[in-house]
PDB file of N, CA and C in Angstrom:
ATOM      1  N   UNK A   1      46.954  66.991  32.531  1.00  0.00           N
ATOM      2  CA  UNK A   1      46.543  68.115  33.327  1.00  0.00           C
ATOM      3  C   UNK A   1      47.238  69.362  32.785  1.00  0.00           C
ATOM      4  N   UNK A   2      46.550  70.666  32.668  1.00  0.00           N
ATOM      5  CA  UNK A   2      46.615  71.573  32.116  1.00  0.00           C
ATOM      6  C   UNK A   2      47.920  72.238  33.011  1.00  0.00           C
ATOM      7  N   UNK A   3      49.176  72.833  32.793  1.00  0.00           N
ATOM      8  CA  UNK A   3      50.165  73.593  34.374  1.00  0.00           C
ATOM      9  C   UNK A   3      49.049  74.558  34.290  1.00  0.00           C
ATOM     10  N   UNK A   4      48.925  75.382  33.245  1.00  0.00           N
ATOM     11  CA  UNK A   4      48.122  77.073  33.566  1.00  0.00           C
ATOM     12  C   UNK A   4      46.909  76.278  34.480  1.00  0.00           C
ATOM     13  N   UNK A   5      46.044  75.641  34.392  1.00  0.00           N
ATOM     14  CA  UNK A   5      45.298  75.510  35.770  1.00  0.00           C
ATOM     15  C   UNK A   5      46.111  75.266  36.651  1.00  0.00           C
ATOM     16  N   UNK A   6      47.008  74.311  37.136  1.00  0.00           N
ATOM     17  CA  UNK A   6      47.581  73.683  38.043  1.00  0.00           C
ATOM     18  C   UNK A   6      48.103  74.911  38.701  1.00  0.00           C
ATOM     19  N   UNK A   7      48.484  75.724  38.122  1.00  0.00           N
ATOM     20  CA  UNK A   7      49.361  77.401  38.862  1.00  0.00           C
ATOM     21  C   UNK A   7      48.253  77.855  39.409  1.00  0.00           C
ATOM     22  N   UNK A   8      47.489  77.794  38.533  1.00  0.00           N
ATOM     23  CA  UNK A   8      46.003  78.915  39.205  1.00  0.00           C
ATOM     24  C   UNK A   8      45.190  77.980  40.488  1.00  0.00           C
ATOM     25  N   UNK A   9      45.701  76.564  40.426  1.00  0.00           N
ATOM     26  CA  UNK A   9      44.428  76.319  41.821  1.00  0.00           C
ATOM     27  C   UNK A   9      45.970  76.551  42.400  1.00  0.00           C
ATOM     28  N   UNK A  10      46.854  76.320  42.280  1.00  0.00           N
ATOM     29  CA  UNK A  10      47.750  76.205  43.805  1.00  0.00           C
ATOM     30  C   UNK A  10      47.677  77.549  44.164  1.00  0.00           C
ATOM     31  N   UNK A  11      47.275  78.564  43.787  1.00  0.00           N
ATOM     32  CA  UNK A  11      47.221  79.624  44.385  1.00  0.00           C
ATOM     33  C   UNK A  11      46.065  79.855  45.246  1.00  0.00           C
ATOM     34  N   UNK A  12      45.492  79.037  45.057  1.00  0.00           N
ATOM     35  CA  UNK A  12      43.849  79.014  45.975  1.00  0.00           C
ATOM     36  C   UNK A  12      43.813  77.691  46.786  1.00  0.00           C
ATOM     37  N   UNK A  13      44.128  76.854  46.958  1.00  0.00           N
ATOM     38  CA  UNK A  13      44.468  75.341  47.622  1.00  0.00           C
ATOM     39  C   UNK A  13      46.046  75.453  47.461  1.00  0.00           C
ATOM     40  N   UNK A  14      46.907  75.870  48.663  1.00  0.00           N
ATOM     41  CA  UNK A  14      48.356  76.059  48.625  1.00  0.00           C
ATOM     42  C   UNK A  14      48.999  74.735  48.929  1.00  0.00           C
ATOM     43  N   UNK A  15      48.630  73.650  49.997  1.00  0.00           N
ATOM     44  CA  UNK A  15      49.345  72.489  50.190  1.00  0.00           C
ATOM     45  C   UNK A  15      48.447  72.068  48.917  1.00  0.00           C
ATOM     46  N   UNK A  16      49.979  70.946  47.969  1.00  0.00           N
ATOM     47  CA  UNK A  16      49.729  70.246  47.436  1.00  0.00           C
ATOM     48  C   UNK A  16      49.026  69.299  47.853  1.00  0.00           C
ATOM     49  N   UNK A  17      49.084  68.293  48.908  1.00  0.00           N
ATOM     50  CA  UNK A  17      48.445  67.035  49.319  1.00  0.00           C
ATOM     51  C   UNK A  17      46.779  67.270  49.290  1.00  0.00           C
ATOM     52  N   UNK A  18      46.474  68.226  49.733  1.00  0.00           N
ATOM     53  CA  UNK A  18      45.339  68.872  49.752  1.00  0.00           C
ATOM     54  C   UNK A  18      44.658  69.087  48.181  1.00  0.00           C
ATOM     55  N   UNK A  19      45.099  70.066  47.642  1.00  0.00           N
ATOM     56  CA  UNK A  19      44.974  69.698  46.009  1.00  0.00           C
ATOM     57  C   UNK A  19      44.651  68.743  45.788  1.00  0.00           C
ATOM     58  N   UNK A  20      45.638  67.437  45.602  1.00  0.00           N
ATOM     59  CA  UNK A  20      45.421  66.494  45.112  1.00  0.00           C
ATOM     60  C   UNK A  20      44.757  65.447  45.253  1.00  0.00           C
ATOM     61  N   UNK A  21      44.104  65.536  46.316  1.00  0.00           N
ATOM     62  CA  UNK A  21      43.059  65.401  47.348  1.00  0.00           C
ATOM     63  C   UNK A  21      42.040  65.701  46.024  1.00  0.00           C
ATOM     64  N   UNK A  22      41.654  66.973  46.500  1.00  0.00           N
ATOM     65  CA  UNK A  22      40.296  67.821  46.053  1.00  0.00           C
ATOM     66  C   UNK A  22      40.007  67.432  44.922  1.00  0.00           C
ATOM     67  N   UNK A  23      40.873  67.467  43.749  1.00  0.00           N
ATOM     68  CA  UNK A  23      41.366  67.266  42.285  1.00  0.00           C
ATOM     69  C   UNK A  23      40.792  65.511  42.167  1.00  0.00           C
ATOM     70  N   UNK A  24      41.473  65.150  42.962  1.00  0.00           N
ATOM     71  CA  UNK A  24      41.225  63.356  42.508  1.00  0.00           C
ATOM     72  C   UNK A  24      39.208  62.928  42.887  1.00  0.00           C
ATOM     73  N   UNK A  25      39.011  63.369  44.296  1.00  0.00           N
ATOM     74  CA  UNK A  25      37.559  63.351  44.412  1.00  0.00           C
ATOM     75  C   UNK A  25      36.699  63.672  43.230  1.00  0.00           C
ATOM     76  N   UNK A  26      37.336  65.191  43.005  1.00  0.00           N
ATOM     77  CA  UNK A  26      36.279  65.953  41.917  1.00  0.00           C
ATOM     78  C   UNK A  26      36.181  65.037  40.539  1.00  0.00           C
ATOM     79  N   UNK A  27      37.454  64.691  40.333  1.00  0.00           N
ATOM     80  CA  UNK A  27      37.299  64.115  38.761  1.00  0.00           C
ATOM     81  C   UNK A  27      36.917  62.550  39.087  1.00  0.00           C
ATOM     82  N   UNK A  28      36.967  61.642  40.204  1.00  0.00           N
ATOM     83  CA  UNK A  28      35.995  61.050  39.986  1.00  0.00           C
ATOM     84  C   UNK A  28      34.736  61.371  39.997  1.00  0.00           C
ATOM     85  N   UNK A  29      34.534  61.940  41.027  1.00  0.00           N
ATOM     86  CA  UNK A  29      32.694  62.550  41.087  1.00  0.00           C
ATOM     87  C   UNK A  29      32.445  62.696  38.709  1.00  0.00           C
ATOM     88  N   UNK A  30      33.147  63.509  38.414  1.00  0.00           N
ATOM     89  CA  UNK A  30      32.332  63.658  36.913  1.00  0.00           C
ATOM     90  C   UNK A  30      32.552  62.696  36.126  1.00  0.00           C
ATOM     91  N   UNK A  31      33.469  61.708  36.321  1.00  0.00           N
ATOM     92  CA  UNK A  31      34.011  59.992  35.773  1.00  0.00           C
ATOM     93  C   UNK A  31      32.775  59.655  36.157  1.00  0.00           C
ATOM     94  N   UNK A  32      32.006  59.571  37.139  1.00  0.00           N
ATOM     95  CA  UNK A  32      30.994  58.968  37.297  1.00  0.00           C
ATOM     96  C   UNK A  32      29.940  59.698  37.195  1.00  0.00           C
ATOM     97  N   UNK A  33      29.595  60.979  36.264  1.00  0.00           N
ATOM     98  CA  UNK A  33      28.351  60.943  35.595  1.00  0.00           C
ATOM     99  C   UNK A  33      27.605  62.201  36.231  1.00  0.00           C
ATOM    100  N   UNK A  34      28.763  62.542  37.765  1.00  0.00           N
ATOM    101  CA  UNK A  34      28.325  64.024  37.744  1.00  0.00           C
ATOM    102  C   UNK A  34      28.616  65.188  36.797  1.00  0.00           C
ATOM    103  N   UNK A  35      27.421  65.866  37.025  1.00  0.00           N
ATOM    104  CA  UNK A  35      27.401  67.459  35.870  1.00  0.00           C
ATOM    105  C   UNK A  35      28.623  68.599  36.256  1.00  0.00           C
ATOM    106  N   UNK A  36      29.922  69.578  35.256  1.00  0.00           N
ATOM    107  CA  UNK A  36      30.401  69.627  35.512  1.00  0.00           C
ATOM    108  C   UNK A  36      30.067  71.296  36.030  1.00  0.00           C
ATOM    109  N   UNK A  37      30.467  71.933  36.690  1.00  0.00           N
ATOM    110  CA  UNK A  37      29.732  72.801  37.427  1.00  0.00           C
ATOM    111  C   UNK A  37      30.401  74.428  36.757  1.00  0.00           C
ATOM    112  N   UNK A  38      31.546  74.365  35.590  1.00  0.00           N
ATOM    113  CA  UNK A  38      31.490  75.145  35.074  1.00  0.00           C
ATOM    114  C   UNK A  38      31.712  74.903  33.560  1.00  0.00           C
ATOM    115  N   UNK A  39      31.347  75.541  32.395  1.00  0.00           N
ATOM    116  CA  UNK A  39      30.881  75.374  31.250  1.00  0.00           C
ATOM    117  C   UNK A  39      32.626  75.575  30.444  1.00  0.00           C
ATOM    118  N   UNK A  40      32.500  75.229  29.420  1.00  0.00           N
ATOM    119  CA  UNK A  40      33.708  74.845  28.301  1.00  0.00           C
ATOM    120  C   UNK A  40      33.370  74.772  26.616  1.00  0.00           C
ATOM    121  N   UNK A  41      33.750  75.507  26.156  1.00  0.00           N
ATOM    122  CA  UNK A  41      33.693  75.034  24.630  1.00  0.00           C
ATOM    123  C   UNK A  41      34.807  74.264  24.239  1.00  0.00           C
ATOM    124  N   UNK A  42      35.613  73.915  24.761  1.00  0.00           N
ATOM    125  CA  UNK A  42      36.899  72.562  24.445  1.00  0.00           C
ATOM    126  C   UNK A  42      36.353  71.310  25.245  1.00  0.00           C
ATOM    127  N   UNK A  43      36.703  70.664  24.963  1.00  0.00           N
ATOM    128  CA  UNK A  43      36.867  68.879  25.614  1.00  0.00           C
ATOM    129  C   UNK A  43      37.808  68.844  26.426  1.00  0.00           C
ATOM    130  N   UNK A  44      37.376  69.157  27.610  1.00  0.00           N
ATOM    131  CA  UNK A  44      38.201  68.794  29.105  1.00  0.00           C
ATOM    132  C   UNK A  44      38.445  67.465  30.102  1.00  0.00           C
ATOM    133  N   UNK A  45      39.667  67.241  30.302  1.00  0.00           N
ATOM    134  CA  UNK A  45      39.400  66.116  31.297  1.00  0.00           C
ATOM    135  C   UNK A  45      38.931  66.324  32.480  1.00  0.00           C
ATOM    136  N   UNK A  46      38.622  65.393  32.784  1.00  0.00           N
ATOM    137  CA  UNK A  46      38.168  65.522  34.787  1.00  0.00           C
ATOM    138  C   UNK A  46      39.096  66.324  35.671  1.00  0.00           C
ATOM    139  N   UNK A  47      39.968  66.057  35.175  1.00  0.00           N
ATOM    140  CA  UNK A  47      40.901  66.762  36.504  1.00  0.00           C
ATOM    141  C   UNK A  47      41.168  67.964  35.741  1.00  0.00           C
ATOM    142  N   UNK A  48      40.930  68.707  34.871  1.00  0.00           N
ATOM    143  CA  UNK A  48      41.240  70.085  34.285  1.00  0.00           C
ATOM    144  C   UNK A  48      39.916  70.657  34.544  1.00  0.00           C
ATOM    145  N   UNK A  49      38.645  70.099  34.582  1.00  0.00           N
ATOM    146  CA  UNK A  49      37.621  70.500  35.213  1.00  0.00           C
ATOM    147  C   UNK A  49      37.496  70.663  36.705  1.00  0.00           C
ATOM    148  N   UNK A  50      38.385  69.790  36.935  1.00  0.00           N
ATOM    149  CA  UNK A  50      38.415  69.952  38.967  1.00  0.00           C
ATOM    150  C   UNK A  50      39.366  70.855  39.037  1.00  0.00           C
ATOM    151  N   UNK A  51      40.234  71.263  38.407  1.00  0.00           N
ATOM    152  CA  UNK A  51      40.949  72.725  38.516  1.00  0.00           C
ATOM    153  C   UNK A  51      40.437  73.711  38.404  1.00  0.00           C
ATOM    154  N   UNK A  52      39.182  73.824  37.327  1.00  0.00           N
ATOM    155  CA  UNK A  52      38.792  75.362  37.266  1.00  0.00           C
ATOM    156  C   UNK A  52      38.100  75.625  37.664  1.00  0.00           C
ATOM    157  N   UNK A  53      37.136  74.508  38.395  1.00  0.00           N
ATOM    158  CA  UNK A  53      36.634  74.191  39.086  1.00  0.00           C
ATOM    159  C   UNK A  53      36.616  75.248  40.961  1.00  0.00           C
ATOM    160  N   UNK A  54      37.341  74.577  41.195  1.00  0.00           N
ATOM    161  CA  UNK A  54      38.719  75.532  41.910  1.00  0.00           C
ATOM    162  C   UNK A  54      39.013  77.095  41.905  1.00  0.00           C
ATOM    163  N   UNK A  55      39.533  77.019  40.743  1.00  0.00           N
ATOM    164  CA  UNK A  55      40.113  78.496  40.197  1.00  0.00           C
ATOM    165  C   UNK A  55      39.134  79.296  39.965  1.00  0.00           C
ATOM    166  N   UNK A  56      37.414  78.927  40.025  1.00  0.00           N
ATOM    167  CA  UNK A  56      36.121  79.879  39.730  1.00  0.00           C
ATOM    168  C   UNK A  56      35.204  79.830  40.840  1.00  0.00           C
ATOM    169  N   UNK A  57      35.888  78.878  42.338  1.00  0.00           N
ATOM    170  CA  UNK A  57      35.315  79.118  43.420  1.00  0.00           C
ATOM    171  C   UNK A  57      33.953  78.400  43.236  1.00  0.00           C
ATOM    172  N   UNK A  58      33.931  77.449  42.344  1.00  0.00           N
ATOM    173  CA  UNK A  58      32.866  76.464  42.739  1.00  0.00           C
ATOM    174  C   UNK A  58      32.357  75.532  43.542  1.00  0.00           C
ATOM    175  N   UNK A  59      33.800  75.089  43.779  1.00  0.00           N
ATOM    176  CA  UNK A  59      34.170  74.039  44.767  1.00  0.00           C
ATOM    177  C   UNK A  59      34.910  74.654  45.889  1.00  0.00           C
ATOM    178  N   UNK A  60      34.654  73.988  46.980  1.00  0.00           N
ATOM    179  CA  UNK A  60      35.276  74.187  48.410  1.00  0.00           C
ATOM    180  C   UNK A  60      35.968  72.667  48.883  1.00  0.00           C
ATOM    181  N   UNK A  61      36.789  73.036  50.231  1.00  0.00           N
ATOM    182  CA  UNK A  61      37.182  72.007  51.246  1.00  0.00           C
ATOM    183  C   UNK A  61      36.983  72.284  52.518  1.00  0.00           C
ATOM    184  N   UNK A  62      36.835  71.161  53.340  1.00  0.00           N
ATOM    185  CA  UNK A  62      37.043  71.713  54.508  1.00  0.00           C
ATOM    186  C   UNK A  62      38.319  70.957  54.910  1.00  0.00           C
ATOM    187  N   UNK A  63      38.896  71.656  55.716  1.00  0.00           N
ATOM    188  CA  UNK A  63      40.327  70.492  56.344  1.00  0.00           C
ATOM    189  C   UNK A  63      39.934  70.415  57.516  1.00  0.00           C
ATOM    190  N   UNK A  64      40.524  69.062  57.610  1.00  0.00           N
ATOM    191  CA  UNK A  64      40.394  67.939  59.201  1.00  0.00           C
ATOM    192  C   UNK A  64      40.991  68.856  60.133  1.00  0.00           C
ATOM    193  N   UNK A  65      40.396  68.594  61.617  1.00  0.00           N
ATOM    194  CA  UNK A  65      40.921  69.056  62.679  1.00  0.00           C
ATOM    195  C   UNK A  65      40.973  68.381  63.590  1.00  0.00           C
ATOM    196  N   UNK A  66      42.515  67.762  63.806  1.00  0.00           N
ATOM    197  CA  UNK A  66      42.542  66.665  65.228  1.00  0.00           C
ATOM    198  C   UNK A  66      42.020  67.204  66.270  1.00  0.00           C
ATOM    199  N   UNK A  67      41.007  66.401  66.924  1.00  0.00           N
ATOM    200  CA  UNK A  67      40.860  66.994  67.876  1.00  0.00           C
ATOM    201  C   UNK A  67      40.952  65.934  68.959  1.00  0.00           C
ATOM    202  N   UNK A  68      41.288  66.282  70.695  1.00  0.00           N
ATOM    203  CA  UNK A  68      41.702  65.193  70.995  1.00  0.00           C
ATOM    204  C   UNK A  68      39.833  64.250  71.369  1.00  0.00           C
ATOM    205  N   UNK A  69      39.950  63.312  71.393  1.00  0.00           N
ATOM    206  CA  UNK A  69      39.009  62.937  72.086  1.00  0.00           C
ATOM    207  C   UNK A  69      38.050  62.947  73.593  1.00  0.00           C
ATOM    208  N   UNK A  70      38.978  63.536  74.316  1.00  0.00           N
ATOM    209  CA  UNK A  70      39.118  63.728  75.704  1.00  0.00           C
ATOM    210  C   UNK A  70      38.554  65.432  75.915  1.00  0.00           C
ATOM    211  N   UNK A  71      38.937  66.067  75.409  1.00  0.00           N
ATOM    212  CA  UNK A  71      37.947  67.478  75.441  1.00  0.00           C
ATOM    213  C   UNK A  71      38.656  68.758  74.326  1.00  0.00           C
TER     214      UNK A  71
END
């Protein structure tokens, strides 16, 4: 994994757990044959693609919200 991406998504996805989250989904999703949603003239791995991914606002999250069951 690239740090210069890794600096640039934590500035846009601030909890790590979350990141690594987002990061691990994404690079399976293109391990398995999804198209990568922004373009490269180098040979990137999955997870340097799920960073810039990230860092060019292609990708989103939503985060969980406990909520109670009761109301």
């Amino acid at each position: 994994m690239r740090d210069e991406y890794l600096k640039e998504a934590q500035k846009i996805i601030e909890d790590p757990n979350t990141l690594i989250n987002v990061v691990s989904r994404r690079s399976k999703q293109l391990k398995f044959g999804n198209k990568p949603l922004v373009e490269s003239l180098e040979k990137l791995e999955p997870e340097d693609i799920a960073l810039r991914e990230i860092i060019e606002g292609k990708i989103s999250y939503l985060e969980w919200e406990d909520r109670d069951p009761e109301g």
